[in-house]
PDB file of N, CA and C in Angstrom:
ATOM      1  N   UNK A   1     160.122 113.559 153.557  1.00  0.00           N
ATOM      2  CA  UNK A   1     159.625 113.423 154.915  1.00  0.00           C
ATOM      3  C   UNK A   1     160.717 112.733 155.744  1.00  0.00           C
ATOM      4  N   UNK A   2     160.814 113.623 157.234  1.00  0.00           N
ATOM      5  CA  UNK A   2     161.972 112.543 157.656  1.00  0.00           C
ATOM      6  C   UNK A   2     161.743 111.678 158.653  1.00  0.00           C
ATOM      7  N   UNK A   3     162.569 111.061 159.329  1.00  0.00           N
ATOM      8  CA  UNK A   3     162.001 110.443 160.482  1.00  0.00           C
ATOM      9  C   UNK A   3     161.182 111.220 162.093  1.00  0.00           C
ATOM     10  N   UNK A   4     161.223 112.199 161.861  1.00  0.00           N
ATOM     11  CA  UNK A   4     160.719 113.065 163.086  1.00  0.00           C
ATOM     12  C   UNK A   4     159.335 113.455 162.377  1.00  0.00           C
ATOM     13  N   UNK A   5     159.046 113.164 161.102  1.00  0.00           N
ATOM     14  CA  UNK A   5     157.761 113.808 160.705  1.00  0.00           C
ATOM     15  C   UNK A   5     156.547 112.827 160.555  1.00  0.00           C
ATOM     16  N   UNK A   6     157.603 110.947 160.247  1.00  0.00           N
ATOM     17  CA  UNK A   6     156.910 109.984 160.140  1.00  0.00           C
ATOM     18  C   UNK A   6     156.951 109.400 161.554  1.00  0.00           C
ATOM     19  N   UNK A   7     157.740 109.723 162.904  1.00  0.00           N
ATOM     20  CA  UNK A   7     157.001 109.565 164.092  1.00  0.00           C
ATOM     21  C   UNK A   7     155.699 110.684 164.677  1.00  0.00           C
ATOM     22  N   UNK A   8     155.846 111.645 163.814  1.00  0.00           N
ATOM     23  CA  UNK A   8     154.817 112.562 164.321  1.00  0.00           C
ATOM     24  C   UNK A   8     153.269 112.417 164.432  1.00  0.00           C
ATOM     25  N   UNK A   9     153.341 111.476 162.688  1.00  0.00           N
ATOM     26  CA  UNK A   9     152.421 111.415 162.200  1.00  0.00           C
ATOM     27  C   UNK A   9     151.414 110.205 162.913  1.00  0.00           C
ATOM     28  N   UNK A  10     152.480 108.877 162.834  1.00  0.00           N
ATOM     29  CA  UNK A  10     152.191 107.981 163.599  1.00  0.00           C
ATOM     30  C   UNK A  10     151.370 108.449 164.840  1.00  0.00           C
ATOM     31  N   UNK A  11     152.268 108.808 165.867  1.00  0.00           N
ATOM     32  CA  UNK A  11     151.705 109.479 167.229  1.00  0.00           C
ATOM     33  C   UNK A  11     150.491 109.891 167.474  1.00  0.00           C
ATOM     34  N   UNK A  12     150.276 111.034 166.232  1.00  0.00           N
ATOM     35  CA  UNK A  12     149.138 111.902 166.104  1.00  0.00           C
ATOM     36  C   UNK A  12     148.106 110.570 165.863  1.00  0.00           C
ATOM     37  N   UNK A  13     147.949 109.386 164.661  1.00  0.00           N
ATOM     38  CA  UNK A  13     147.274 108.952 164.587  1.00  0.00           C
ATOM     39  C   UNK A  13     147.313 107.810 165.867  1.00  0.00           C
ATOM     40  N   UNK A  14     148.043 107.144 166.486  1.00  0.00           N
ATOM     41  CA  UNK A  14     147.747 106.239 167.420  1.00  0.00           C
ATOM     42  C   UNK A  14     147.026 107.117 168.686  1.00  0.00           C
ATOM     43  N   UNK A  15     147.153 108.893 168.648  1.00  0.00           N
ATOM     44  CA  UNK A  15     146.501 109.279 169.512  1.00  0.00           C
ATOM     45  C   UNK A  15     145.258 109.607 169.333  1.00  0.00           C
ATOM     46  N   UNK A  16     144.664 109.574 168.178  1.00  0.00           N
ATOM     47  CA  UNK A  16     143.376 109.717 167.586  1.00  0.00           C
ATOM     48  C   UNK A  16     142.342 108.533 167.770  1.00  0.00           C
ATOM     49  N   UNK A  17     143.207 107.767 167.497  1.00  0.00           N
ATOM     50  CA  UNK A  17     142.607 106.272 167.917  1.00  0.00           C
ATOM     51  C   UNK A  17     142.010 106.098 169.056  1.00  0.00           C
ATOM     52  N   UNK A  18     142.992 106.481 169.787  1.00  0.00           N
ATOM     53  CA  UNK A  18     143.083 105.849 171.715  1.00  0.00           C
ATOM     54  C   UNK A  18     141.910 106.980 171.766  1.00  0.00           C
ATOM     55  N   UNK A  19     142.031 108.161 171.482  1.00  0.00           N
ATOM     56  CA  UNK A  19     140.711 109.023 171.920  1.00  0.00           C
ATOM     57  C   UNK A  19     139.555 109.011 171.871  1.00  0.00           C
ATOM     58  N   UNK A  20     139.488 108.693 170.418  1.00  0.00           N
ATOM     59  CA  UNK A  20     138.181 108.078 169.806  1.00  0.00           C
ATOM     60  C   UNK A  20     137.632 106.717 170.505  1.00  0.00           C
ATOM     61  N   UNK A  21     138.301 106.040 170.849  1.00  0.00           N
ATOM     62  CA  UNK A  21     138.302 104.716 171.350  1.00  0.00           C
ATOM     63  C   UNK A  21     137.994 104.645 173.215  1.00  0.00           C
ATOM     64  N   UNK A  22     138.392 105.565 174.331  1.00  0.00           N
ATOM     65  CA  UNK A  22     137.872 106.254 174.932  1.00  0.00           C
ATOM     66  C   UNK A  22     136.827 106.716 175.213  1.00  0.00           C
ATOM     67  N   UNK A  23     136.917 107.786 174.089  1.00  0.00           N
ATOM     68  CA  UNK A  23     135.691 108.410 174.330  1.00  0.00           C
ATOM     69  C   UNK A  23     133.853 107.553 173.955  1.00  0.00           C
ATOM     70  N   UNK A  24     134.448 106.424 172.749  1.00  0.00           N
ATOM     71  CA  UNK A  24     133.152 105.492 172.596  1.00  0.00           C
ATOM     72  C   UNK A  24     132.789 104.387 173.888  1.00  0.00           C
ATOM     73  N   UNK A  25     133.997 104.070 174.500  1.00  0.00           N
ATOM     74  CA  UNK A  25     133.483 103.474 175.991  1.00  0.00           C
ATOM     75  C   UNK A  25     133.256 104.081 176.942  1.00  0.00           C
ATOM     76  N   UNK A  26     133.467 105.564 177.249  1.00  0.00           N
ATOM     77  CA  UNK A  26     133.697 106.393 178.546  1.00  0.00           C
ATOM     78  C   UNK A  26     134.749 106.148 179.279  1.00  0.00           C
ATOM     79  N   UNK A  27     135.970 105.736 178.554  1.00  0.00           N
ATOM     80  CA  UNK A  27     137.119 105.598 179.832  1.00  0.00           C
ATOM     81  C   UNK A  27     137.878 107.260 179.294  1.00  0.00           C
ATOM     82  N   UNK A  28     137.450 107.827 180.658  1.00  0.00           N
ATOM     83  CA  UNK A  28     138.409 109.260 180.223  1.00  0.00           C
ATOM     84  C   UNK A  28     139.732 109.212 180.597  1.00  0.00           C
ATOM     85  N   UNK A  29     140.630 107.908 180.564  1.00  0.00           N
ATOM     86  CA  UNK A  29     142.059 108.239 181.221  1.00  0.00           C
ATOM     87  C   UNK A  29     142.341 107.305 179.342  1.00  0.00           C
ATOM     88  N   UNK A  30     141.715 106.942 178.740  1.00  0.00           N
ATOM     89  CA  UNK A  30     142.154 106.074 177.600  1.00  0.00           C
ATOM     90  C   UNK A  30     142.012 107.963 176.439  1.00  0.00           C
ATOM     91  N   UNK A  31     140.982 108.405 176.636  1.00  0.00           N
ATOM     92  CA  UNK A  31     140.707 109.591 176.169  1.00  0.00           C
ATOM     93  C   UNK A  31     141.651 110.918 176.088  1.00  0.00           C
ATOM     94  N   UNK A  32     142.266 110.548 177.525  1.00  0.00           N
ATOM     95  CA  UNK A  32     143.477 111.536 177.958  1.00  0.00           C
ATOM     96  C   UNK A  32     144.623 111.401 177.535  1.00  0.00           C
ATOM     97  N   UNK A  33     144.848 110.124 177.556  1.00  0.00           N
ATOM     98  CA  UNK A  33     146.011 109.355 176.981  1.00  0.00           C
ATOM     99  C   UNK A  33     146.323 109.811 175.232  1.00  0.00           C
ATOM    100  N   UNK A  34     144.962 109.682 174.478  1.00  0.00           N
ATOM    101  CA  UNK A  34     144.830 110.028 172.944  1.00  0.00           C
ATOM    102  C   UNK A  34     145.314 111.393 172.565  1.00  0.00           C
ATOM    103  N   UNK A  35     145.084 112.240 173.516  1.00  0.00           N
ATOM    104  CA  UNK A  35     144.748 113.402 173.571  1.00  0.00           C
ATOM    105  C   UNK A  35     146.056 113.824 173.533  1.00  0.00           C
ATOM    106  N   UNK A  36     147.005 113.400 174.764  1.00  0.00           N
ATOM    107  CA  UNK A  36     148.634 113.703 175.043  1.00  0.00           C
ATOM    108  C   UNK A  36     149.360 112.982 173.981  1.00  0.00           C
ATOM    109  N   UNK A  37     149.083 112.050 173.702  1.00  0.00           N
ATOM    110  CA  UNK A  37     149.621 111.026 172.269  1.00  0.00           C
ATOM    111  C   UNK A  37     149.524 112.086 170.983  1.00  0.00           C
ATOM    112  N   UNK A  38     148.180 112.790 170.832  1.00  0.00           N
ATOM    113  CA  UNK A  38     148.271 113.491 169.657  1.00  0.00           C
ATOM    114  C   UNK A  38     149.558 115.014 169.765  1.00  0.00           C
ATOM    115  N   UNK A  39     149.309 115.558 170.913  1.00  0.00           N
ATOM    116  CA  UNK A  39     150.169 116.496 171.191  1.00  0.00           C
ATOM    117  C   UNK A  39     151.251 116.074 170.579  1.00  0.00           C
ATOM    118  N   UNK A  40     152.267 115.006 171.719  1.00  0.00           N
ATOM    119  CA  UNK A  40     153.161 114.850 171.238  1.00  0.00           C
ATOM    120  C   UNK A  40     153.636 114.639 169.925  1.00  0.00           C
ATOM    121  N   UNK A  41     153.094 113.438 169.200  1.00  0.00           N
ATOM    122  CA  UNK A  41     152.938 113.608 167.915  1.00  0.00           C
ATOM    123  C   UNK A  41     152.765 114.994 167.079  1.00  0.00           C
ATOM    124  N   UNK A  42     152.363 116.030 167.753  1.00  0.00           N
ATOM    125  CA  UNK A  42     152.505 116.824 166.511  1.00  0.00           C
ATOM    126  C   UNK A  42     153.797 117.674 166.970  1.00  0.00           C
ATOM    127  N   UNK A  43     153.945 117.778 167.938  1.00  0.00           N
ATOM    128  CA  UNK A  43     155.237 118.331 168.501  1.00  0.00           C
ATOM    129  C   UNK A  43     156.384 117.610 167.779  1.00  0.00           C
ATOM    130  N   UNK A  44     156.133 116.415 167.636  1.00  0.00           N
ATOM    131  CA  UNK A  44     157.243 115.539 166.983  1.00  0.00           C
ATOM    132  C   UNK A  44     157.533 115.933 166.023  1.00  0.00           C
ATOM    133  N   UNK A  45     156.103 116.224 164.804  1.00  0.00           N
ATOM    134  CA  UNK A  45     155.875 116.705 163.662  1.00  0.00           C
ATOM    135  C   UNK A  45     156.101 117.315 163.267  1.00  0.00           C
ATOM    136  N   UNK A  46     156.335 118.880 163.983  1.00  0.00           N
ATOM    137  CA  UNK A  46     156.547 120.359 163.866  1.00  0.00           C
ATOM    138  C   UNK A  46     158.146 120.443 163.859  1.00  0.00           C
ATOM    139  N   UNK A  47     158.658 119.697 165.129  1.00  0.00           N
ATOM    140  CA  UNK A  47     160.426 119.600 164.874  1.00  0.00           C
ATOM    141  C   UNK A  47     160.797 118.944 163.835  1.00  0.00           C
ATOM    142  N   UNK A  48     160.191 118.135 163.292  1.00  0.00           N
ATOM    143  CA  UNK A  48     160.725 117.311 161.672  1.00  0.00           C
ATOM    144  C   UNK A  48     160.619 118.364 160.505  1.00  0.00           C
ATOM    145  N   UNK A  49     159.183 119.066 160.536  1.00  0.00           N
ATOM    146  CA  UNK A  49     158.984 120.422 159.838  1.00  0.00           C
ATOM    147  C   UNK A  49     160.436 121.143 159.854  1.00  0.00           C
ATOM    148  N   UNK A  50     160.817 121.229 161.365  1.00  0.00           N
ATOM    149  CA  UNK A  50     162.281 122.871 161.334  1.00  0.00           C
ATOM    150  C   UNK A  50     163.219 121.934 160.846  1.00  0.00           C
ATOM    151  N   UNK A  51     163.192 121.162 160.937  1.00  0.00           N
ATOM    152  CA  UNK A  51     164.729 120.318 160.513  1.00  0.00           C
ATOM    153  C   UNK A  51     164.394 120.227 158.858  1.00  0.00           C
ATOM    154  N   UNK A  52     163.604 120.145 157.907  1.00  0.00           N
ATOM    155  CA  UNK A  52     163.211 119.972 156.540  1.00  0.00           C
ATOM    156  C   UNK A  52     163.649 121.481 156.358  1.00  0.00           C
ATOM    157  N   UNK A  53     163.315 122.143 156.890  1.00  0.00           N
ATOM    158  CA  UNK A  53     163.620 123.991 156.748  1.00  0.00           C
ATOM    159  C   UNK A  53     165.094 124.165 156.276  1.00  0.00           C
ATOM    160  N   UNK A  54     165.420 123.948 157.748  1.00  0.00           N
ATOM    161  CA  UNK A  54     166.737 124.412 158.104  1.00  0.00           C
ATOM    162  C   UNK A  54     167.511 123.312 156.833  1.00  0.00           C
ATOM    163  N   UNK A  55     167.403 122.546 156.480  1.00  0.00           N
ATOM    164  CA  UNK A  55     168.274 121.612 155.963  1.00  0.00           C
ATOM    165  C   UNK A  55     168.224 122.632 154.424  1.00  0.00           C
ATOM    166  N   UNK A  56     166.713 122.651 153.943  1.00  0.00           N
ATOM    167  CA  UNK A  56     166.395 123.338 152.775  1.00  0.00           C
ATOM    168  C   UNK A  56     167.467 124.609 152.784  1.00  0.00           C
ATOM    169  N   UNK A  57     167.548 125.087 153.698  1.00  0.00           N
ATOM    170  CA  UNK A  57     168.159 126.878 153.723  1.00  0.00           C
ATOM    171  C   UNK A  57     169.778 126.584 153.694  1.00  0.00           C
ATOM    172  N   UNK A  58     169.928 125.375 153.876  1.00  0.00           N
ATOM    173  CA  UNK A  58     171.602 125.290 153.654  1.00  0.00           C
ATOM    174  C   UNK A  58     172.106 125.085 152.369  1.00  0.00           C
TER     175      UNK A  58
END
């Protein structure tokens, strides 16, 4: 795992949090926030994925 896959992961979960956490008080901008946090995070995730690839194929 590299470092783009263990910020991904992170992300994804600090955005799960904030959502969940949101959504149990009704603040929908804490909800929104979780939501874009998870994205990114997996976006993060997915480029750590091509880089494990590409490294593998060399």
């Amino acid at each position: 795992m590299n470092k783009h896959q263990q910020e991904g992961n992170k992300d994804q979960l600090k955005g799960e949090l904030k959502r969940v956490y949101g959504k149990a008080t009704g603040n929908e901008k804490k909800e929104a926030e979780g939501n874009m946090d998870k994205a990114k995070g997996k976006l993060q995730e997915t480029w750590g994925d091509a880089k494990e690839a590409f490294k593998d194929k060399k």
